[in-house]
N, C-alpha and C. Protein backbone atom coordinates (compact mmCIF):
# COMPACT_ATOMS: atom_id res chain seq x y z
N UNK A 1 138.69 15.48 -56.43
CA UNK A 1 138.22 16.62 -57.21
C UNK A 1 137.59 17.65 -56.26
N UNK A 2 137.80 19.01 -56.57
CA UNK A 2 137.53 19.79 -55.62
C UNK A 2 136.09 20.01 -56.55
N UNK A 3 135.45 20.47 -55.45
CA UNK A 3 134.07 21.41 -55.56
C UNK A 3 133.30 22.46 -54.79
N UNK A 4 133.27 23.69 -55.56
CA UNK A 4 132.88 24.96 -54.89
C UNK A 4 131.42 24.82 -53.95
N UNK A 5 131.40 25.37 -52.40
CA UNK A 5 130.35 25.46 -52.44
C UNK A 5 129.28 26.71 -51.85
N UNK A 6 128.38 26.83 -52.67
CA UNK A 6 127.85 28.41 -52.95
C UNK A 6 127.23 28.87 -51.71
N UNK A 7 127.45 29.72 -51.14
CA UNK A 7 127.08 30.73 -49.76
C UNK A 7 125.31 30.06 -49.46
N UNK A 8 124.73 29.71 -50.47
CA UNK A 8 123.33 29.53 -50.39
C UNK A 8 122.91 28.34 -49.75
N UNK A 9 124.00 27.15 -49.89
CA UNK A 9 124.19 25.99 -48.91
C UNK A 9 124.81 26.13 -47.79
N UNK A 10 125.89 26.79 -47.22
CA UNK A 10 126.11 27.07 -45.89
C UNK A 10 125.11 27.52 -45.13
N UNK A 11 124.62 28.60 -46.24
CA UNK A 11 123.65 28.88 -44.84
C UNK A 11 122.29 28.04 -44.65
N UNK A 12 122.10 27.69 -44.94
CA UNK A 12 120.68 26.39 -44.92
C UNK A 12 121.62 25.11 -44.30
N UNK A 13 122.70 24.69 -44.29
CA UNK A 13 123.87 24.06 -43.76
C UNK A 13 123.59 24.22 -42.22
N UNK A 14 123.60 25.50 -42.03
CA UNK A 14 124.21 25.87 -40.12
C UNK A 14 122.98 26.55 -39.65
N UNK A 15 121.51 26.36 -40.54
CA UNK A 15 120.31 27.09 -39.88
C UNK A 15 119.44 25.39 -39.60
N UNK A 16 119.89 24.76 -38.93
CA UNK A 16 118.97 23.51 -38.36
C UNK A 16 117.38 23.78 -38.67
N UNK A 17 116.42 25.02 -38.36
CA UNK A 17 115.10 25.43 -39.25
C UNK A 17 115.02 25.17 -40.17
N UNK A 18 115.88 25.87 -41.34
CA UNK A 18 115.42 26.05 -42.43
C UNK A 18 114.98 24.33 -43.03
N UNK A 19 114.29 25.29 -43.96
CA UNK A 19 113.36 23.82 -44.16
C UNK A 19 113.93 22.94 -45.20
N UNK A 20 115.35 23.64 -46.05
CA UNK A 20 116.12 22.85 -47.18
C UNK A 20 117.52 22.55 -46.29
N UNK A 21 117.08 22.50 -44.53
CA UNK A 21 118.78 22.06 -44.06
C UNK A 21 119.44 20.84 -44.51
N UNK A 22 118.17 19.85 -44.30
CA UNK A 22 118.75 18.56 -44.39
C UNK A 22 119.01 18.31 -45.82
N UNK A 23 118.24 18.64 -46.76
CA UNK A 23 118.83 18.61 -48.24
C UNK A 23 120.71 19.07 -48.09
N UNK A 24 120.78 20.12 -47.48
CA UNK A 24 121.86 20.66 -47.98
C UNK A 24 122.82 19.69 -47.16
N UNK A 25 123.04 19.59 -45.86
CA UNK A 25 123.64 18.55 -45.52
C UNK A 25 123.74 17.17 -45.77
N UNK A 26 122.76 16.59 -46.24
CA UNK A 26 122.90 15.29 -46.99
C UNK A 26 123.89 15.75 -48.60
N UNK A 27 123.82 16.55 -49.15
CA UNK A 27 124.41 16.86 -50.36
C UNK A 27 125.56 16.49 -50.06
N UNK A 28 126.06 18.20 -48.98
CA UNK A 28 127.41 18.00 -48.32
C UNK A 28 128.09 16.66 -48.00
N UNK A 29 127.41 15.34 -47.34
CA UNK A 29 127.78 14.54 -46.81
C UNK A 29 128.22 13.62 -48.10
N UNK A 30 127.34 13.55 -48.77
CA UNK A 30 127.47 12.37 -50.00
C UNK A 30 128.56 12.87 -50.73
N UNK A 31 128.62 14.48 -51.32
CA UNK A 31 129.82 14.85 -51.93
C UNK A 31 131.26 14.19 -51.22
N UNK A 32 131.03 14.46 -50.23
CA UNK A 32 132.39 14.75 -49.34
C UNK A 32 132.72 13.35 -48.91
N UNK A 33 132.17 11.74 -48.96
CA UNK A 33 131.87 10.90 -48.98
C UNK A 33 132.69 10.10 -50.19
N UNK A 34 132.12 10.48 -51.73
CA UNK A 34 132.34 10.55 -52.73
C UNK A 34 133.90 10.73 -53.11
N UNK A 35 134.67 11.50 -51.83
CA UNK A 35 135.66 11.95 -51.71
C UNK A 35 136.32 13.01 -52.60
N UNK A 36 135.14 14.12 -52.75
CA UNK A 36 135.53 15.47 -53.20
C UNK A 36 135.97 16.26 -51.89
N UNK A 37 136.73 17.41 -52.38
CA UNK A 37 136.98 18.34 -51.57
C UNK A 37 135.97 19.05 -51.49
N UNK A 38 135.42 19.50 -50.80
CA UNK A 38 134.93 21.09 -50.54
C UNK A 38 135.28 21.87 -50.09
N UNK A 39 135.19 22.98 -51.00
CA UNK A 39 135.23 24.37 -50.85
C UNK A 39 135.02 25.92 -51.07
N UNK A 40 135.55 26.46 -50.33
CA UNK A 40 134.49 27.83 -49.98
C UNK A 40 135.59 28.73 -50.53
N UNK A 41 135.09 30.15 -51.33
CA UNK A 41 136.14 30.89 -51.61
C UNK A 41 135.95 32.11 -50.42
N UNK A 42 136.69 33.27 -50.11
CA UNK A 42 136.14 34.75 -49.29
C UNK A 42 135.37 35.04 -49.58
N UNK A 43 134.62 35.29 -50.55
CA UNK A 43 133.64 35.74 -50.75
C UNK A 43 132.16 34.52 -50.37
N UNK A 44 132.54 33.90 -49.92
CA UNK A 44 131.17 32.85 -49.71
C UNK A 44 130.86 33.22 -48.18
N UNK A 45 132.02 33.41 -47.40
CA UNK A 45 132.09 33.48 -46.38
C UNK A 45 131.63 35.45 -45.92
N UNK A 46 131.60 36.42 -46.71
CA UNK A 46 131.60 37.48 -46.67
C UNK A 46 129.68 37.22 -46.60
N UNK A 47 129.36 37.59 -47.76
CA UNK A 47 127.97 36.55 -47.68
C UNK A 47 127.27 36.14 -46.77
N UNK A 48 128.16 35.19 -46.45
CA UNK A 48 127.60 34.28 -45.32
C UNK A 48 127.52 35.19 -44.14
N UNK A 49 128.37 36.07 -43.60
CA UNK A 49 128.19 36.99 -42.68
C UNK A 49 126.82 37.69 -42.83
N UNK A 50 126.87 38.59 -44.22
CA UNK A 50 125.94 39.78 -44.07
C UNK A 50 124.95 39.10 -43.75
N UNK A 51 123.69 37.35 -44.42
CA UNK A 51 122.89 37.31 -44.31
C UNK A 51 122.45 36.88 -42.75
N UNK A 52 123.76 36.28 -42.27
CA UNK A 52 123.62 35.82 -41.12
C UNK A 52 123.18 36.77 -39.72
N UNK A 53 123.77 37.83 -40.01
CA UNK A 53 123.91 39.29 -38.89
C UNK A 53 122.55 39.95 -39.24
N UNK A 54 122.61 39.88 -40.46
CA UNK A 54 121.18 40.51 -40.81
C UNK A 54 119.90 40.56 -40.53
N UNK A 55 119.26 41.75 -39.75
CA UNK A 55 117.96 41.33 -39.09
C UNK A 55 117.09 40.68 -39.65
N UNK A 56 116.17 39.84 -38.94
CA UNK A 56 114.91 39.02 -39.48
C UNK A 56 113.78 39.51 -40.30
N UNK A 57 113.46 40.51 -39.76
CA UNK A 57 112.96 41.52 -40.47
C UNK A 57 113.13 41.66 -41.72
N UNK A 58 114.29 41.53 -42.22
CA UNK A 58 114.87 42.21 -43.39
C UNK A 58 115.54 40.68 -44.58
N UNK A 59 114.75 40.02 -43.97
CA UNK A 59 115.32 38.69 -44.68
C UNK A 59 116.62 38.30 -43.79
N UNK A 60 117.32 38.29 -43.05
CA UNK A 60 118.50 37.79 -42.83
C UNK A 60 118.13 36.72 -41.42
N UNK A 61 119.57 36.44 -40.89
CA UNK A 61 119.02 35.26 -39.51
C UNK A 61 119.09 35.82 -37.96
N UNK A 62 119.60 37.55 -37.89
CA UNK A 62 119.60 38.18 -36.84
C UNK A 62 120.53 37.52 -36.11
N UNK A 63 121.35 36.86 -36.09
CA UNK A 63 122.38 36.48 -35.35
C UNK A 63 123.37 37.58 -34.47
N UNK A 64 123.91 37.39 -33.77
CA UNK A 64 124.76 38.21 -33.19
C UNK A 64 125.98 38.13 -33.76
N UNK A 65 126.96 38.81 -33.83
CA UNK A 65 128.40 38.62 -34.34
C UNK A 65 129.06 37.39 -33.74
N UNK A 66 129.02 37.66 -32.83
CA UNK A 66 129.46 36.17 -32.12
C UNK A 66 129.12 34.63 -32.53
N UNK A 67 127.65 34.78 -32.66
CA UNK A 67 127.95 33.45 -33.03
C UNK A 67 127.84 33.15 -34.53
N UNK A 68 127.86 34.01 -35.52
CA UNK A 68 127.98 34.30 -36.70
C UNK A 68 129.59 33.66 -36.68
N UNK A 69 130.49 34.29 -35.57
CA UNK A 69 132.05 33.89 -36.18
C UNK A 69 132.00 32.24 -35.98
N UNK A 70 131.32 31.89 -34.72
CA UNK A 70 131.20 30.37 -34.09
C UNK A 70 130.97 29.95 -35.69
N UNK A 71 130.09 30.08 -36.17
CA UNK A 71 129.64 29.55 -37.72
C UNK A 71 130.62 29.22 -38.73
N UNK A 72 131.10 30.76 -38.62
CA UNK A 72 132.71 30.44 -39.67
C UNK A 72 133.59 29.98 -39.27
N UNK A 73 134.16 30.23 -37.61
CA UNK A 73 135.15 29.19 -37.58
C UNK A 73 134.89 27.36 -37.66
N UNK A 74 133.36 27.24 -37.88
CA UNK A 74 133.42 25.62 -38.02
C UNK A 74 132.87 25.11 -39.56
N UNK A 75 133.02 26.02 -40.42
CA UNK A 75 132.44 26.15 -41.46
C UNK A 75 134.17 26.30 -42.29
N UNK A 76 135.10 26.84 -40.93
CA UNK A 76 136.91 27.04 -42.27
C UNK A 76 137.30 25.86 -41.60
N UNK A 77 136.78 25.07 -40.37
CA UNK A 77 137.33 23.82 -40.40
C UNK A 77 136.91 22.81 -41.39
N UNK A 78 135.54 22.33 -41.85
CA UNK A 78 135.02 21.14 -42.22
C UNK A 78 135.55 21.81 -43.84
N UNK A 79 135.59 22.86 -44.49
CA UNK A 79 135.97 23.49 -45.81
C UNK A 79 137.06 23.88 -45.85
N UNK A 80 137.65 23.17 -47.03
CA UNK A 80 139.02 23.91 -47.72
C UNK A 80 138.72 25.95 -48.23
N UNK A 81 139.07 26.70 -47.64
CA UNK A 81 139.13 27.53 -48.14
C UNK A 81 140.35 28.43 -48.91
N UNK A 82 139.63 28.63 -50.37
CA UNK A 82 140.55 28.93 -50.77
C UNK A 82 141.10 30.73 -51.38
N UNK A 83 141.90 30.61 -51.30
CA UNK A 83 142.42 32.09 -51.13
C UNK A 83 142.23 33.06 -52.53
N UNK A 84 142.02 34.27 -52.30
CA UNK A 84 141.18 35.21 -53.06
C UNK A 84 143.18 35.64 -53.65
N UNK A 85 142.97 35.95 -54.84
CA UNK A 85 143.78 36.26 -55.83
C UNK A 85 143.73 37.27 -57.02
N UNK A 86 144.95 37.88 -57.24
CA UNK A 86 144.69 38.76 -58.20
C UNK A 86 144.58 38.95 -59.70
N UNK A 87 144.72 37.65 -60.26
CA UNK A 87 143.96 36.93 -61.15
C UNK A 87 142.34 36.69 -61.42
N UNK A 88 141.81 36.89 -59.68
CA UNK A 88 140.48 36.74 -60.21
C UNK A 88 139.51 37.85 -60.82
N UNK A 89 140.29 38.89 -60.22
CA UNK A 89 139.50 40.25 -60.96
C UNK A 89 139.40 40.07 -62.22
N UNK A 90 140.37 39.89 -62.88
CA UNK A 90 140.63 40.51 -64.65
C UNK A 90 139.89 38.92 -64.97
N UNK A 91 139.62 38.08 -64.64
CA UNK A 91 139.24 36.75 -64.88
C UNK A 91 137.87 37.70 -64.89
N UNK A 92 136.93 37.73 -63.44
CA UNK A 92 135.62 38.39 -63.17
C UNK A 92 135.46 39.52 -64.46
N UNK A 93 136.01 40.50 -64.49
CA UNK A 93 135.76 41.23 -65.54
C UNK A 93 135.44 40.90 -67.05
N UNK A 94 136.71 39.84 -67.41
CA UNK A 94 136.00 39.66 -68.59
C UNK A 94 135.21 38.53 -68.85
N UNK A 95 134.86 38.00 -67.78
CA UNK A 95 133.25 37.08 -67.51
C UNK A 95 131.57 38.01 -67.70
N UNK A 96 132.21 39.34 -67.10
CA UNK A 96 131.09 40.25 -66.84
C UNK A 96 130.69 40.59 -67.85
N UNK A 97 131.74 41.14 -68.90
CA UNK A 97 131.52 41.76 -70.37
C UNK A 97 131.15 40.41 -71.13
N UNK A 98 131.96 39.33 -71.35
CA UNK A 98 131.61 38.66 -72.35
C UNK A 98 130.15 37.91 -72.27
N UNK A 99 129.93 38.04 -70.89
CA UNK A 99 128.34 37.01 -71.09
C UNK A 99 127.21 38.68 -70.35
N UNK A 100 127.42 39.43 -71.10
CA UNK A 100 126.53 40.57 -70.59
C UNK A 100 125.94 40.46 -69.28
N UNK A 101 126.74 40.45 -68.42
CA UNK A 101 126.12 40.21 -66.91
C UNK A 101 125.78 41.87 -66.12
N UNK A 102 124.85 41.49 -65.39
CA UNK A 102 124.15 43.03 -65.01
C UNK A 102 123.73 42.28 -63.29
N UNK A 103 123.71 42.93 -62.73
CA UNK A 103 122.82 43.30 -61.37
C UNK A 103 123.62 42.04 -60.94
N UNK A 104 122.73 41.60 -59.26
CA UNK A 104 123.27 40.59 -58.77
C UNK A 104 123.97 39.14 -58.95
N UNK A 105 124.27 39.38 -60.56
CA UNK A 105 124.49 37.53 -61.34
C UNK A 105 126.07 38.33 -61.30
N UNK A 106 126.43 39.37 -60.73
CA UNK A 106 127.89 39.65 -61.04
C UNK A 106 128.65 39.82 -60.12
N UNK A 107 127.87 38.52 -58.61
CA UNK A 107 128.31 38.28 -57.38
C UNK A 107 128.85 36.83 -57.82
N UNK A 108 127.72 36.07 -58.30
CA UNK A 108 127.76 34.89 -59.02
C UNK A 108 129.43 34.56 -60.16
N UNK A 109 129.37 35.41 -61.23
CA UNK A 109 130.06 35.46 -62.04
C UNK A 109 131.23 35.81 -60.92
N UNK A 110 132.06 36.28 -60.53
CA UNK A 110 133.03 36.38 -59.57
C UNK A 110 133.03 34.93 -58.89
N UNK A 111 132.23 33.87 -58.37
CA UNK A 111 132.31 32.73 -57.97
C UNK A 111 133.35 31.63 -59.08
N UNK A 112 132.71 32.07 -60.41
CA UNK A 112 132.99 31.67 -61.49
C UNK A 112 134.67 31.62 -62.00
N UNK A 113 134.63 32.86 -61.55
CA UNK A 113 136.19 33.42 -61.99
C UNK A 113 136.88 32.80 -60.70
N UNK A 114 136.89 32.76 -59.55
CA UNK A 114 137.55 32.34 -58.40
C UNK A 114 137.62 30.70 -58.63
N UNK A 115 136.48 30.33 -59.21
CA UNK A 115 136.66 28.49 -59.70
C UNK A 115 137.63 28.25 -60.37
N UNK A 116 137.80 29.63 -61.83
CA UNK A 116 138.53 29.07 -63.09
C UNK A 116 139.70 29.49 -62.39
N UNK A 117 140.27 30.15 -61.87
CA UNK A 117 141.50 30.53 -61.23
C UNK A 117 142.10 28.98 -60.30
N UNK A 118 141.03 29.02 -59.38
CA UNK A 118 141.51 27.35 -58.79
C UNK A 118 141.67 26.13 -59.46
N UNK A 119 140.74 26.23 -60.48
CA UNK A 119 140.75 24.88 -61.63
C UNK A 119 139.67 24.05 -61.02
N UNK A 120 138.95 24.75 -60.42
CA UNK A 120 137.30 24.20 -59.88
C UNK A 120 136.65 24.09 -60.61
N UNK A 121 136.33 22.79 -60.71
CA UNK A 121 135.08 22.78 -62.00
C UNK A 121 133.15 22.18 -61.59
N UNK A 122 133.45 22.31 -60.62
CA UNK A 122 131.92 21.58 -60.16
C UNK A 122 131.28 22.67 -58.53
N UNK A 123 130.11 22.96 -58.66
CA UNK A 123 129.75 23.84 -58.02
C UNK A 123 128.50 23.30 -57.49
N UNK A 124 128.05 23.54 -56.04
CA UNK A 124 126.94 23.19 -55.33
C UNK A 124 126.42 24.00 -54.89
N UNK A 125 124.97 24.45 -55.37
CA UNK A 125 124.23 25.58 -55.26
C UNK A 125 123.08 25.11 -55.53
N UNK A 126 121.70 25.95 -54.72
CA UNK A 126 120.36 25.62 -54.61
C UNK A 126 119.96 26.58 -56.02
N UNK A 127 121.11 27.65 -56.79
CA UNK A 127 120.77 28.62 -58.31
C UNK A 127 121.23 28.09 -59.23
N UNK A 128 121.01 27.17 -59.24
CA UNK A 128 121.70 26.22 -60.53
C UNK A 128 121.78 26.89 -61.85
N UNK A 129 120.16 27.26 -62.37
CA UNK A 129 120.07 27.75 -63.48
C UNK A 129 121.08 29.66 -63.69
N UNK A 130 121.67 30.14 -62.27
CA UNK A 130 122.24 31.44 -62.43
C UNK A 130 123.65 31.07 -62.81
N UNK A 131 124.03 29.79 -63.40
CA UNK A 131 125.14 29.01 -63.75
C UNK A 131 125.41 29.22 -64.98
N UNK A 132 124.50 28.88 -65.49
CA UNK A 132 124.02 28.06 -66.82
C UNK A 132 125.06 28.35 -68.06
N UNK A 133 125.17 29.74 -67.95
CA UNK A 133 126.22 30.51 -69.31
C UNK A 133 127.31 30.69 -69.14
N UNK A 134 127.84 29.82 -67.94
CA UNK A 134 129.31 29.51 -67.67
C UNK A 134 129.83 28.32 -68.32
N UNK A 135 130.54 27.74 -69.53
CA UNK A 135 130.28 26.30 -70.16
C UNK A 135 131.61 26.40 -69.03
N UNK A 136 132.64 26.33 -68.68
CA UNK A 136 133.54 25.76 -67.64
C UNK A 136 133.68 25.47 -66.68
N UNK A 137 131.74 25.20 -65.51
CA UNK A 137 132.03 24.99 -64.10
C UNK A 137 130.54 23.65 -64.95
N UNK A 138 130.18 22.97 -64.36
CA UNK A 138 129.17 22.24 -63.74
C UNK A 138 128.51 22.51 -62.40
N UNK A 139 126.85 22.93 -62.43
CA UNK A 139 126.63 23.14 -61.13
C UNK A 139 125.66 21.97 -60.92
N UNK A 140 125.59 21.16 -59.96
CA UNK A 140 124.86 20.46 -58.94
C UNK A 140 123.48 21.47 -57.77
N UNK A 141 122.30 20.82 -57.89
CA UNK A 141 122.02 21.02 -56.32
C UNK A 141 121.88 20.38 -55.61
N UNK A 142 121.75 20.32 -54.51
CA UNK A 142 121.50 19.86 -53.71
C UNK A 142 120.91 18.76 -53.72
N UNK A 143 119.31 18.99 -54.21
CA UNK A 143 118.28 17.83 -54.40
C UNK A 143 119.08 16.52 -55.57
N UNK A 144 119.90 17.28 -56.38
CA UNK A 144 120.55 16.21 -57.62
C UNK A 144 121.38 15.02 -56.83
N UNK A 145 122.29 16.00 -55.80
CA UNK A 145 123.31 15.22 -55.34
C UNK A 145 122.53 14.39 -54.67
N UNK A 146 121.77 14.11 -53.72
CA UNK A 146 120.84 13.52 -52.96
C UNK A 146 120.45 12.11 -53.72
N UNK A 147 119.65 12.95 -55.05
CA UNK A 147 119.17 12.03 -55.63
C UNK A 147 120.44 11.08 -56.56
N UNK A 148 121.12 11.19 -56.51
CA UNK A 148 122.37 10.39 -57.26
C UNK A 148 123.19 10.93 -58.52
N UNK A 149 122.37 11.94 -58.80
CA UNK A 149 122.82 12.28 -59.98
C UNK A 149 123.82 12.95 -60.33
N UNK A 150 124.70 13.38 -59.32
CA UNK A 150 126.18 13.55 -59.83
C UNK A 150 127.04 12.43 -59.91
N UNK A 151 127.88 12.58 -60.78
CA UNK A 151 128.86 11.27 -61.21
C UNK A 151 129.86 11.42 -60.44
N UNK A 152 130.49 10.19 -59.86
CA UNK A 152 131.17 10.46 -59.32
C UNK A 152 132.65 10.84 -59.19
């Protein structure tokens, strides 16, 4: 069974500091263990750039481009990534209208639509609750998977 996983675990994934790394990598490990797929859509990886390049200052990890790509190219090895389609727009759109989505939950909702397009139904994210009014994905976090509580 495949399962999406949300830009918010990569990067706590490939920042050894951060203080939810090892959560997120133990998740990763047990999922992938469990013998799910993981994976990342373009847009996780787009994401994953800006916060990564992004000065410290400004919330981001100040990385250089360089080793920002080092990141992604070992981040499209260990992840199935899967390819952005033109199905997912008109999918995203009428996700946006039907569950009145506004401001940044309509980065989220696009995750959503790229799942239902793949036939992804299980998602790993530290925003669980920015899930919630999607009844067709299941989201996991981190701390759940850890603790056992996804089925397997």
């Amino acid at each position: 069974m495949k399962m999406l996983v949300d830009t918010n675990v990569i990067l706590r994934f490939t920042q050894k500091a951060n203080p939810s790394h090892a959560v997120a990598r133990s998740a990763l490990t047990h999922v992938s263990r469990l013998g799910h797929e993981l994976c990342l859509v373009p847009q996780s990886i787009y994401e994953y750039w800006v916060v990564a390049t992004r000065p410290i200052a400004v919330n981001g990890f100040g990385m250089l481009a360089g080793v920002a790509d080092r990141h992604v190219q070992e981040l499209l090895q260990r992840f199935t990534l899967l390819r952005d389609e033109r199905g997912i727009y008109s999918r995203w759109h009428d996700l946006v209208v039907m569950h009145n989505v506004q401001g940044k939950q309509a980065h989220d909702t696009r995750l959503v639509a790229a799942m239902e397009r793949h036939s992804v139904k299980r998602l790993l994210t530290f925003n669980k609750s920015d899930f919630g009014r999607f009844p067709t994905i299941v989201a996991f976090s981190p701390d759940e998977i850890v603790s056992g509580i996804m089925p397997a």
